[in-house]
N, C-alpha and C. Protein backbone atom coordinates (compact mmCIF):
# COMPACT_ATOMS: atom_id res chain seq x y z
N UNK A 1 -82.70 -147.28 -208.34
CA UNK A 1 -83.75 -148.14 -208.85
C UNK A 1 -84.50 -148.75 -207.67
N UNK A 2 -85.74 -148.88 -207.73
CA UNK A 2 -86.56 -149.15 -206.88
C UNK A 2 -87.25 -150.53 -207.38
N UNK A 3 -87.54 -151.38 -206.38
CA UNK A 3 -88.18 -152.66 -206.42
C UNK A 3 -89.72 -152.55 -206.45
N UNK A 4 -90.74 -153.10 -206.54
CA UNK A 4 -91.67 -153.07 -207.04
C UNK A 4 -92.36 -153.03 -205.34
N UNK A 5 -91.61 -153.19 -203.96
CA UNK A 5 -92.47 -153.59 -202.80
C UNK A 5 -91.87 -152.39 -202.29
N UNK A 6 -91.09 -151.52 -202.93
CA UNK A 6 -90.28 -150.00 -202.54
C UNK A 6 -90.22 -148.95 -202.86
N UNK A 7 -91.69 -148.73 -202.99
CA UNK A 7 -92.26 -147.82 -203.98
C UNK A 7 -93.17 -146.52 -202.53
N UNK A 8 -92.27 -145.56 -202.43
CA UNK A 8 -92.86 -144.68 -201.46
C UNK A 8 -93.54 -143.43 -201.79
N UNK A 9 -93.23 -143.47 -202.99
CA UNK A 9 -93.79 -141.51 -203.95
C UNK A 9 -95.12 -141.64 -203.79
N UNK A 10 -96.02 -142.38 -203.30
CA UNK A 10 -97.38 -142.04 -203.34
C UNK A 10 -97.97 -142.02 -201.62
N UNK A 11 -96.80 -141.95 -200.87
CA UNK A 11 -97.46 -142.15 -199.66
C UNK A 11 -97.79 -141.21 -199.07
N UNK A 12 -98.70 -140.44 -197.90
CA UNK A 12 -98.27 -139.20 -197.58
C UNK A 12 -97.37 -139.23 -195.92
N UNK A 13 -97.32 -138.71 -195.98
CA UNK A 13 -96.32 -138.42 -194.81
C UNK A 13 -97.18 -138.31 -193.44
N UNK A 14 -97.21 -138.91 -192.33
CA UNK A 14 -98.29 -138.70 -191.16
C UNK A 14 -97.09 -138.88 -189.96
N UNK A 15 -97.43 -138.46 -188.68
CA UNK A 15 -96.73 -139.15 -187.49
C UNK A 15 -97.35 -140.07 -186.46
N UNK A 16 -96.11 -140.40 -186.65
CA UNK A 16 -96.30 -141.70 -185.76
C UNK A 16 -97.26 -141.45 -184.39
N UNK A 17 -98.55 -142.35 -184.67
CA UNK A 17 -99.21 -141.44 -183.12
C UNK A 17 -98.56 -142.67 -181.69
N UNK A 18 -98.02 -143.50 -181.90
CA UNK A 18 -97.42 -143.97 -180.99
C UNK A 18 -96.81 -143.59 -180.07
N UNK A 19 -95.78 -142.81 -181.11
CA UNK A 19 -94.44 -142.16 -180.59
C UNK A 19 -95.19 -140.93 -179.92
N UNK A 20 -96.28 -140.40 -180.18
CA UNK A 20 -96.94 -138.99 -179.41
C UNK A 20 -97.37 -139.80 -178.23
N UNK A 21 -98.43 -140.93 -177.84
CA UNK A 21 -98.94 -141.14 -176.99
C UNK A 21 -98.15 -141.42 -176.28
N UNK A 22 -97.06 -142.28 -176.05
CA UNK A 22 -95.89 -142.53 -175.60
C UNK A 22 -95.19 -141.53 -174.21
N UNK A 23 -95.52 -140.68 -174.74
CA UNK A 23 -94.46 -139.78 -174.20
C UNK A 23 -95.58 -139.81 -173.07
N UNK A 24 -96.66 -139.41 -172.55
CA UNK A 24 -97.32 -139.35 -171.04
C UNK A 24 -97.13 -140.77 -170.46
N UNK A 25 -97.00 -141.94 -171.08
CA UNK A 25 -97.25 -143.31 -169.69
C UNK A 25 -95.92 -143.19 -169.67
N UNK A 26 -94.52 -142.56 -170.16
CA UNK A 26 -93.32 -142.36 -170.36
C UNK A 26 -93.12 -141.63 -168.56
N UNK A 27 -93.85 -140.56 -168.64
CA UNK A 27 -94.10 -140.23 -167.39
C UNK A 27 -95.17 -140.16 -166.40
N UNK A 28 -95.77 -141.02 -166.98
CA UNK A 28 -96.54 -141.90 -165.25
C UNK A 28 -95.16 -143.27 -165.08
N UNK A 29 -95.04 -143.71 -166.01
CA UNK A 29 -93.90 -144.85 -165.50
C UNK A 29 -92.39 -144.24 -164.28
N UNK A 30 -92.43 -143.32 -164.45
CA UNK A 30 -91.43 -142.14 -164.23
C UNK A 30 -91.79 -141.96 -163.12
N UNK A 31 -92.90 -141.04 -162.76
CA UNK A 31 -92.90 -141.04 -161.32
C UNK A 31 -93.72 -142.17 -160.41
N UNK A 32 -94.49 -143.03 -161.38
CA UNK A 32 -94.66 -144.39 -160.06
C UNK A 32 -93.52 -144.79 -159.90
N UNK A 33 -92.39 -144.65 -160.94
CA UNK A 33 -90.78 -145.79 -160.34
C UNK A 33 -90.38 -144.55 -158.89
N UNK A 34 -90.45 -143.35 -159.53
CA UNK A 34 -90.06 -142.52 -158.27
C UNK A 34 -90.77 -142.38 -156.42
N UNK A 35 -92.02 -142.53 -156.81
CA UNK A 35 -93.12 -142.64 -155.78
C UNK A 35 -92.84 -144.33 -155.29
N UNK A 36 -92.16 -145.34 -155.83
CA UNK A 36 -91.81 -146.27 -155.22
C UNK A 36 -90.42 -146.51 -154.36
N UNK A 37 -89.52 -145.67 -155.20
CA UNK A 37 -88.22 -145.47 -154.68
C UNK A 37 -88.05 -144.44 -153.56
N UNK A 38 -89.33 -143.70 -153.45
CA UNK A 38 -89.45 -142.99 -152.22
C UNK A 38 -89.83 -143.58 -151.13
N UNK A 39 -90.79 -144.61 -151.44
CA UNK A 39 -91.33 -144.88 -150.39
C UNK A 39 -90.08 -146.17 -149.60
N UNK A 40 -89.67 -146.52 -150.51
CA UNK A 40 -88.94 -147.86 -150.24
C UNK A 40 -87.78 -146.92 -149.15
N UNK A 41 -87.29 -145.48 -149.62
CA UNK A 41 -86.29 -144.61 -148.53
C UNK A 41 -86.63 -144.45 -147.38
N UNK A 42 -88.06 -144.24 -147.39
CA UNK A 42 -88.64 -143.63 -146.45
C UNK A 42 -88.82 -145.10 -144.97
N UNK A 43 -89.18 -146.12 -145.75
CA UNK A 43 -89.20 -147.50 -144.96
C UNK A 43 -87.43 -147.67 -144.61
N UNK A 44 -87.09 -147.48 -144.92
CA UNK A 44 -85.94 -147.69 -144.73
C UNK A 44 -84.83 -147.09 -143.46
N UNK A 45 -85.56 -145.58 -143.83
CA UNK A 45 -84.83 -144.41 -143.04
C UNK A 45 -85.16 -144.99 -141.64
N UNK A 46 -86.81 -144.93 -141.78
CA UNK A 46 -87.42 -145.48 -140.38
C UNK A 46 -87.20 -147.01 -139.83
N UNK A 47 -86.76 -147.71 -140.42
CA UNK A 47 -86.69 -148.57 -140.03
C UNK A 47 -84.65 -148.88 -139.03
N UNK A 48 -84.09 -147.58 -139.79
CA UNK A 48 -82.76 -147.89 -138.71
C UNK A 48 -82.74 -147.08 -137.96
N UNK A 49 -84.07 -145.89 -137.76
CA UNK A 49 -84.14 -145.17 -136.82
C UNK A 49 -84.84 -145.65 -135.92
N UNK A 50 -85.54 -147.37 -136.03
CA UNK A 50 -86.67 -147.45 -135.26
C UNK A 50 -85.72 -148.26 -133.93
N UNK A 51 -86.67 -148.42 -132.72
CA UNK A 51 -86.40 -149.28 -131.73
C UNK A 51 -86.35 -150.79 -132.00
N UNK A 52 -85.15 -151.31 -131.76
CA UNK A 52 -85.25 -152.72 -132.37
C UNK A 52 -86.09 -153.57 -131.72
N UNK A 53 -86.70 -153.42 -130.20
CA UNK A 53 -88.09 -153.90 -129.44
C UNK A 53 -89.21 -153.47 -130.17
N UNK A 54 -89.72 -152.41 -130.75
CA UNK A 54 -90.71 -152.06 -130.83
C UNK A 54 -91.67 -152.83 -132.44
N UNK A 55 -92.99 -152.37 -132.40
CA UNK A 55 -93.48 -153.48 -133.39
C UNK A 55 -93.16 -152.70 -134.77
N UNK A 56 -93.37 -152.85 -135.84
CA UNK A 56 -92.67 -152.28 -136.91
C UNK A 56 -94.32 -152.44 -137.83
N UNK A 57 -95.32 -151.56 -138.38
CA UNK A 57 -96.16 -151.45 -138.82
C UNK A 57 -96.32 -151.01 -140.26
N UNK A 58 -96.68 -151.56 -141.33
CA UNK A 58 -96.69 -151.04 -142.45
C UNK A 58 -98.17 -151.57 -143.12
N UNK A 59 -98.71 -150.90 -144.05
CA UNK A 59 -100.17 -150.57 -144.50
C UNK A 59 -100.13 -151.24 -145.96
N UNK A 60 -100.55 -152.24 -146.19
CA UNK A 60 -100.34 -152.75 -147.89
C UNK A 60 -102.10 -153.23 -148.34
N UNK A 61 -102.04 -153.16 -149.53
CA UNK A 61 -103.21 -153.85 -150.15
C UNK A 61 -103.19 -155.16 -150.60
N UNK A 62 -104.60 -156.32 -150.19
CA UNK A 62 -104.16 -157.64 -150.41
C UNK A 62 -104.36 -157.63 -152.16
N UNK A 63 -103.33 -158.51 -152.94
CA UNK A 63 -103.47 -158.56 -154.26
C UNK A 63 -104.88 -159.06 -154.44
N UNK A 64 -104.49 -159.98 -153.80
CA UNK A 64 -106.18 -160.72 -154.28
C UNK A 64 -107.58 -160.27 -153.84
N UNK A 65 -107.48 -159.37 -153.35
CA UNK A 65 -108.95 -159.03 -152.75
C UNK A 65 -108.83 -157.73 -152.99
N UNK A 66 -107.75 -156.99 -152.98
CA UNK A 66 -107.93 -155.63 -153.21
C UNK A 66 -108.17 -154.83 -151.24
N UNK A 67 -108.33 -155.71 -150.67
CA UNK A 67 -108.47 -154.94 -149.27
C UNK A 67 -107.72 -154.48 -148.46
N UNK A 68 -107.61 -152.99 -147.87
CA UNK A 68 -106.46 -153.04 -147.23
C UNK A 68 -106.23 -153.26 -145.84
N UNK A 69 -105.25 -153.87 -145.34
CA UNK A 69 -104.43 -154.74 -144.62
C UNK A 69 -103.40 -154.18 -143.67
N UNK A 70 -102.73 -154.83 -142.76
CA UNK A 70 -102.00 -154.25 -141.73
C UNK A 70 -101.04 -155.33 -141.65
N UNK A 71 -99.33 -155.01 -141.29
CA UNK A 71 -98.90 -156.67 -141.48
C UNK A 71 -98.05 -155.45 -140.34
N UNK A 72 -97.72 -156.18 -139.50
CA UNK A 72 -97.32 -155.68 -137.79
C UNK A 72 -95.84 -156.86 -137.87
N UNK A 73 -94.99 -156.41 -138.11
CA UNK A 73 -93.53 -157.29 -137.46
C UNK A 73 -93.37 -157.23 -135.93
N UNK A 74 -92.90 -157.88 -135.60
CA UNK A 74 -91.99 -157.96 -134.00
C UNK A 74 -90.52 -158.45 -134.08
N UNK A 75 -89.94 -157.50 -134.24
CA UNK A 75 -88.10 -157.67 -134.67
C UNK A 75 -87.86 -158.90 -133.56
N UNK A 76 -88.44 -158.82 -132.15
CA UNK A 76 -87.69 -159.18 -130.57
C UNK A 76 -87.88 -160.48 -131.00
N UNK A 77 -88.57 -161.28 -131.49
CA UNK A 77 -89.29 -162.51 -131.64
C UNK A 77 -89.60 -163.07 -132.88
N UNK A 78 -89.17 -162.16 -134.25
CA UNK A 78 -89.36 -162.44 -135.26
C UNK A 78 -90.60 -163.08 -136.07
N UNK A 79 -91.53 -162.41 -135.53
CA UNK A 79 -92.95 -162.82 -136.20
C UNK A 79 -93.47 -161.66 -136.70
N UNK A 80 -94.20 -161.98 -137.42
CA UNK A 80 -95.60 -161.00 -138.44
C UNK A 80 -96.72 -161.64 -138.47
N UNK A 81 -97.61 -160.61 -138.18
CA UNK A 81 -99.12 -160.99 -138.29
C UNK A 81 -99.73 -159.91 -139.00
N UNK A 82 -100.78 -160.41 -139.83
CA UNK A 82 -101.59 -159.54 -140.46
C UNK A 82 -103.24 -158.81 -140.07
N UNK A 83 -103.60 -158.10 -140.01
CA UNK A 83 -105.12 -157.43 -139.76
C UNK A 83 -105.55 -157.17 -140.67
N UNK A 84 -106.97 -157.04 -140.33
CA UNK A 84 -107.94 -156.72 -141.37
C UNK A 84 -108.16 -154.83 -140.84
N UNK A 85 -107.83 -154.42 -140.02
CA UNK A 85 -108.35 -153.49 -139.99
C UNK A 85 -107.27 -152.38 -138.12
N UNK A 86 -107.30 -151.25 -138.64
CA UNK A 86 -106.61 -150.33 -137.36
C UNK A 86 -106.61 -150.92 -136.22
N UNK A 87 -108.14 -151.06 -136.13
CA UNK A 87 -108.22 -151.06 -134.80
C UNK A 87 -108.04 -152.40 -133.98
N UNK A 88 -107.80 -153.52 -134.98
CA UNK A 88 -107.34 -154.99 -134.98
C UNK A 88 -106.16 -154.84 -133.96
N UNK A 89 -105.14 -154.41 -134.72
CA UNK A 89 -103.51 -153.82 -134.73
C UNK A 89 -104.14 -153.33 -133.06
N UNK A 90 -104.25 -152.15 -133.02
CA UNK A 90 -104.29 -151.48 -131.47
C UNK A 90 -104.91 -152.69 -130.28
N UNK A 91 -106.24 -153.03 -130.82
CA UNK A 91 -106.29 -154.25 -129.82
C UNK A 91 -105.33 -155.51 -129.36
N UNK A 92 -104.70 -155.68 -130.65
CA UNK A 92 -103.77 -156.67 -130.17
C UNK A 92 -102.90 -156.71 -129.74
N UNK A 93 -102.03 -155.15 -129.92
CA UNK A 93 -100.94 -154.42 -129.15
C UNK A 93 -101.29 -154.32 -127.83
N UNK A 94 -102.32 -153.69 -127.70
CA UNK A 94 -102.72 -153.52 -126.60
C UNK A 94 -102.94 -154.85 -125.38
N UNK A 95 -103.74 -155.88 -125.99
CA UNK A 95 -103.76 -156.59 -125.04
C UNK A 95 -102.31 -158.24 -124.81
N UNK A 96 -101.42 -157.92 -126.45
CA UNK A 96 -100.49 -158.75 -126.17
C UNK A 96 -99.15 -158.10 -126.06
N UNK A 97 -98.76 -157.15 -126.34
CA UNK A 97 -97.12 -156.87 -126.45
C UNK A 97 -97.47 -155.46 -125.42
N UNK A 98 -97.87 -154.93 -125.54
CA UNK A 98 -98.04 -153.42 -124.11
C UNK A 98 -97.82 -154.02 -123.21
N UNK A 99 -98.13 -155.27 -122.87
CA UNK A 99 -97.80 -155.37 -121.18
C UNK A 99 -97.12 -155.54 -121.05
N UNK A 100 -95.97 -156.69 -121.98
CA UNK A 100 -95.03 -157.35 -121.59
C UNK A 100 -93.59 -156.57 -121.53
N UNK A 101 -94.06 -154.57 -121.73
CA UNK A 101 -93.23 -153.98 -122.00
C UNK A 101 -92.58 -153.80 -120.38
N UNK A 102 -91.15 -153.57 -119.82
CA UNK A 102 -90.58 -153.87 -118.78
C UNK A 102 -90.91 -152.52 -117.78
């Protein structure tokens, strides 16, 4: 016996287009988690292969502006500084930490 709000004999049958669309951001979610977990190895690998003197360079985008950026560590001294641009980074290597190399 059926209730008056449980009444299905007139419905037709369709699929769920959810459950279809689903399945592709299923795998973009998939490989951005993978393309992140790579990259995070890859920083990693290099980073216990690197010289513990040397400057440690990685390439990010600012959230808020969208621009991309340079953030330069110095393990010896424990600072980070950021650039706006390559050739920032090389000038400043160049004229502050290159020399002071022994």
């Amino acid at each position: 016996m059926q209730g008056p709000y449980c009444d299905l004999t007139n419905r037709p049958l369709t699929a769920k287009p959810s459950t279809q669309q689903s399945v592709p951001n299923r795998h973009k979610v998939l490989l951005t988690s993978l393309k992140s977990l790579w990259r995070g190895i890859t920083r990693l690998v290099g980073w216990m292969f690197a010289n513990p003197n040397e400057p440690y360079i990685t390439e990010f985008r600012d959230r808020h502006t969208g621009q991309l950026r340079w953030r330069v560590y110095f393990p010896a001294n424990d600072t980070t500084l950021v650039f706006d641009s390559p050739e920032e980074v090389c000038t400043w290597i160049e004229d502050h930490w290159w020399h002071t190399l022994p």
